[in-house]
C-alpha atoms as a PDB file:
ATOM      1  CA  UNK A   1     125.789 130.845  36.748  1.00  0.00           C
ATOM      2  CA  UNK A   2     123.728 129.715  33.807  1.00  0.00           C
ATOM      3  CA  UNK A   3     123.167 126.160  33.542  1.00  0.00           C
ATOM      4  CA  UNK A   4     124.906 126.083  29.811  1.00  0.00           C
ATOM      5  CA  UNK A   5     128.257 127.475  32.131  1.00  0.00           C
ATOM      6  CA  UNK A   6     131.170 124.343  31.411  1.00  0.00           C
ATOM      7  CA  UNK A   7     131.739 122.962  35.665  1.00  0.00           C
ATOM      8  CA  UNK A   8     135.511 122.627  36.424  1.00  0.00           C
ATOM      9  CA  UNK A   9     136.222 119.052  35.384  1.00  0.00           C
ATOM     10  CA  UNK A  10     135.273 119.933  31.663  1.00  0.00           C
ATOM     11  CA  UNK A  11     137.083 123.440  32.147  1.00  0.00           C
ATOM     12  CA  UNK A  12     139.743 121.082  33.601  1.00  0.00           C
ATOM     13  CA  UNK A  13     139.935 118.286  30.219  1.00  0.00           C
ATOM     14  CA  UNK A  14     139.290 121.643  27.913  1.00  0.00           C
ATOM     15  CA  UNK A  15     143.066 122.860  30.012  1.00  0.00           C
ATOM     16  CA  UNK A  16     144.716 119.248  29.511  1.00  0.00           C
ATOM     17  CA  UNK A  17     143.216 118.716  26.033  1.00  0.00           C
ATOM     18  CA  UNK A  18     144.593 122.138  24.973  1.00  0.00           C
ATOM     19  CA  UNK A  19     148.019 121.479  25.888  1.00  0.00           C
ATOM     20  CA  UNK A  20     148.050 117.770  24.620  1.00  0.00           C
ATOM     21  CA  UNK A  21     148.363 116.225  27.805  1.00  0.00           C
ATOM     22  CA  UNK A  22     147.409 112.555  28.821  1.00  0.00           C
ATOM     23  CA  UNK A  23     145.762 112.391  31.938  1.00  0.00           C
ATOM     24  CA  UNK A  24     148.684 110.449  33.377  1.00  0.00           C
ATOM     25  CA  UNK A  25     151.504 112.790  32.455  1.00  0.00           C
ATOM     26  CA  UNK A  26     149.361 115.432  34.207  1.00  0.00           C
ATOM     27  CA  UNK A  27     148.866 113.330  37.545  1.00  0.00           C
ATOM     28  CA  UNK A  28     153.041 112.905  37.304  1.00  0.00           C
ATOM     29  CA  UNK A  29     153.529 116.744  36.816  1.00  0.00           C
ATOM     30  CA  UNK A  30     151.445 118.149  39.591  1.00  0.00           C
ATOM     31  CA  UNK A  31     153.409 118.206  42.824  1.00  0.00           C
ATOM     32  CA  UNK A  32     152.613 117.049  45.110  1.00  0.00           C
ATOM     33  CA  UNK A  33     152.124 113.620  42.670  1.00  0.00           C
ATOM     34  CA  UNK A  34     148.638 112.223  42.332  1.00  0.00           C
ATOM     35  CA  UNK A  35     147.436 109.146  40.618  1.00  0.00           C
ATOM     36  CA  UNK A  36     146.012 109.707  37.010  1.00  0.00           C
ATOM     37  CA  UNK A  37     142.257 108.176  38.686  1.00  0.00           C
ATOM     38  CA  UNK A  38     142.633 111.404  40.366  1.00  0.00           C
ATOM     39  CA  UNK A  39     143.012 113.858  37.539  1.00  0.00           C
ATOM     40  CA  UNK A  40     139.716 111.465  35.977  1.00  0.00           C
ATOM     41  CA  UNK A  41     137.644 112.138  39.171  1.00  0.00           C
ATOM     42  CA  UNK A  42     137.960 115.768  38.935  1.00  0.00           C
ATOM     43  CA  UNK A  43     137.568 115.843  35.333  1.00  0.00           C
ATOM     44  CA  UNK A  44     134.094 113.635  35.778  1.00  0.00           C
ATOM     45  CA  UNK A  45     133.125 116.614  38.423  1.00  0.00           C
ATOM     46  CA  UNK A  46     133.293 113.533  41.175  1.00  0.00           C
ATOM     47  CA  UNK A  47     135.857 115.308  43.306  1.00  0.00           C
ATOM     48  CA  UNK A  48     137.106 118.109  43.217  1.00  0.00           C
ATOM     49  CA  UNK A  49     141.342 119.535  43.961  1.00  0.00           C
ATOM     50  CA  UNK A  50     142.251 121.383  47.017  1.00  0.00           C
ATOM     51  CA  UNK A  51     143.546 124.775  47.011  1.00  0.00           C
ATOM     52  CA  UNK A  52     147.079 123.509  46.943  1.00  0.00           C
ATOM     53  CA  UNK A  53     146.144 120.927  43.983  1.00  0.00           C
ATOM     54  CA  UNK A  54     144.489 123.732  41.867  1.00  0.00           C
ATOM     55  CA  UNK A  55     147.360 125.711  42.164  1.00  0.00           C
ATOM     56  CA  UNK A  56     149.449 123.406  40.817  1.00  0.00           C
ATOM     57  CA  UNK A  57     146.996 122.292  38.328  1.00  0.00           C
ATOM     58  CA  UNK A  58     147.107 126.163  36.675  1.00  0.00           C
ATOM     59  CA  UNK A  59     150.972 126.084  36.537  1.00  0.00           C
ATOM     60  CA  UNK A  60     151.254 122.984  35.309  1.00  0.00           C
ATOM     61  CA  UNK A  61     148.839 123.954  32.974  1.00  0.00           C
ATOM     62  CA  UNK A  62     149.608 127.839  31.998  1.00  0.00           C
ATOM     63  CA  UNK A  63     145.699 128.731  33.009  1.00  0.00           C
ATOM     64  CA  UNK A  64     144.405 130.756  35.553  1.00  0.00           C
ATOM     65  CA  UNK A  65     142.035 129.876  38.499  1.00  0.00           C
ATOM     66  CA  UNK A  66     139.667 132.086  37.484  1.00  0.00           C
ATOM     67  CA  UNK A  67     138.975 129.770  34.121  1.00  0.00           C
ATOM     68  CA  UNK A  68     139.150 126.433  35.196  1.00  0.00           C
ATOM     69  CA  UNK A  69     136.407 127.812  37.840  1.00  0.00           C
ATOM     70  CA  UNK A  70     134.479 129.224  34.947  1.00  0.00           C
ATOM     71  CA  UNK A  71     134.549 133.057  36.289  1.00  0.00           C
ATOM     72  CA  UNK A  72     136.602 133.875  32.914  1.00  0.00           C
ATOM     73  CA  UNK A  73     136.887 133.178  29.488  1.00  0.00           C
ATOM     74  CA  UNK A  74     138.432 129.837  28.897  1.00  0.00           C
ATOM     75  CA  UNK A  75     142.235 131.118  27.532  1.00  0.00           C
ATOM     76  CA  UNK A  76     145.334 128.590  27.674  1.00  0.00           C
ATOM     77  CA  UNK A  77     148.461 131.148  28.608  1.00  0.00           C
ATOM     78  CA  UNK A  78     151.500 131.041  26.773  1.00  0.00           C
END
């Protein structure tokens, strides 16, 4: 990837941002529940979700996998 390629925490804030959504409402939406210092580790690229977590993180959200992982176009569904 080129080095001016957005990593998956900005991708991530870009998703949340887009849809108007505090960090903590996000942490309360995703199920299983995770604290909102969770949702501001991955979005400072310090950890990163498990499979399970970044599934829920693109329904919650209306985004696909594929962009918050950078491999498309960043593109909020409907």
């Amino acid at each position: 990837a080129a080095s001016t390629a957005e990593t998956f925490g900005r991708l991530l804030a870009r998703a949340r941002g887009g849809r108007g959504m505090h960090a903590r409402i996000l942490a309360e939406t995703v199920r299983p529940r995770v604290a909102a210092t969770t949702i501001s580790q991955w979005e400072n690229d310090h950890r990163v979700p498990d499979v399970d977590q970044l599934r829920e993180l693109c329904r919650v959200l209306h985004v696909s996998a594929d962009v918050l992982l950078g491999l498309a176009p960043f593109q909020l569904g409907p």
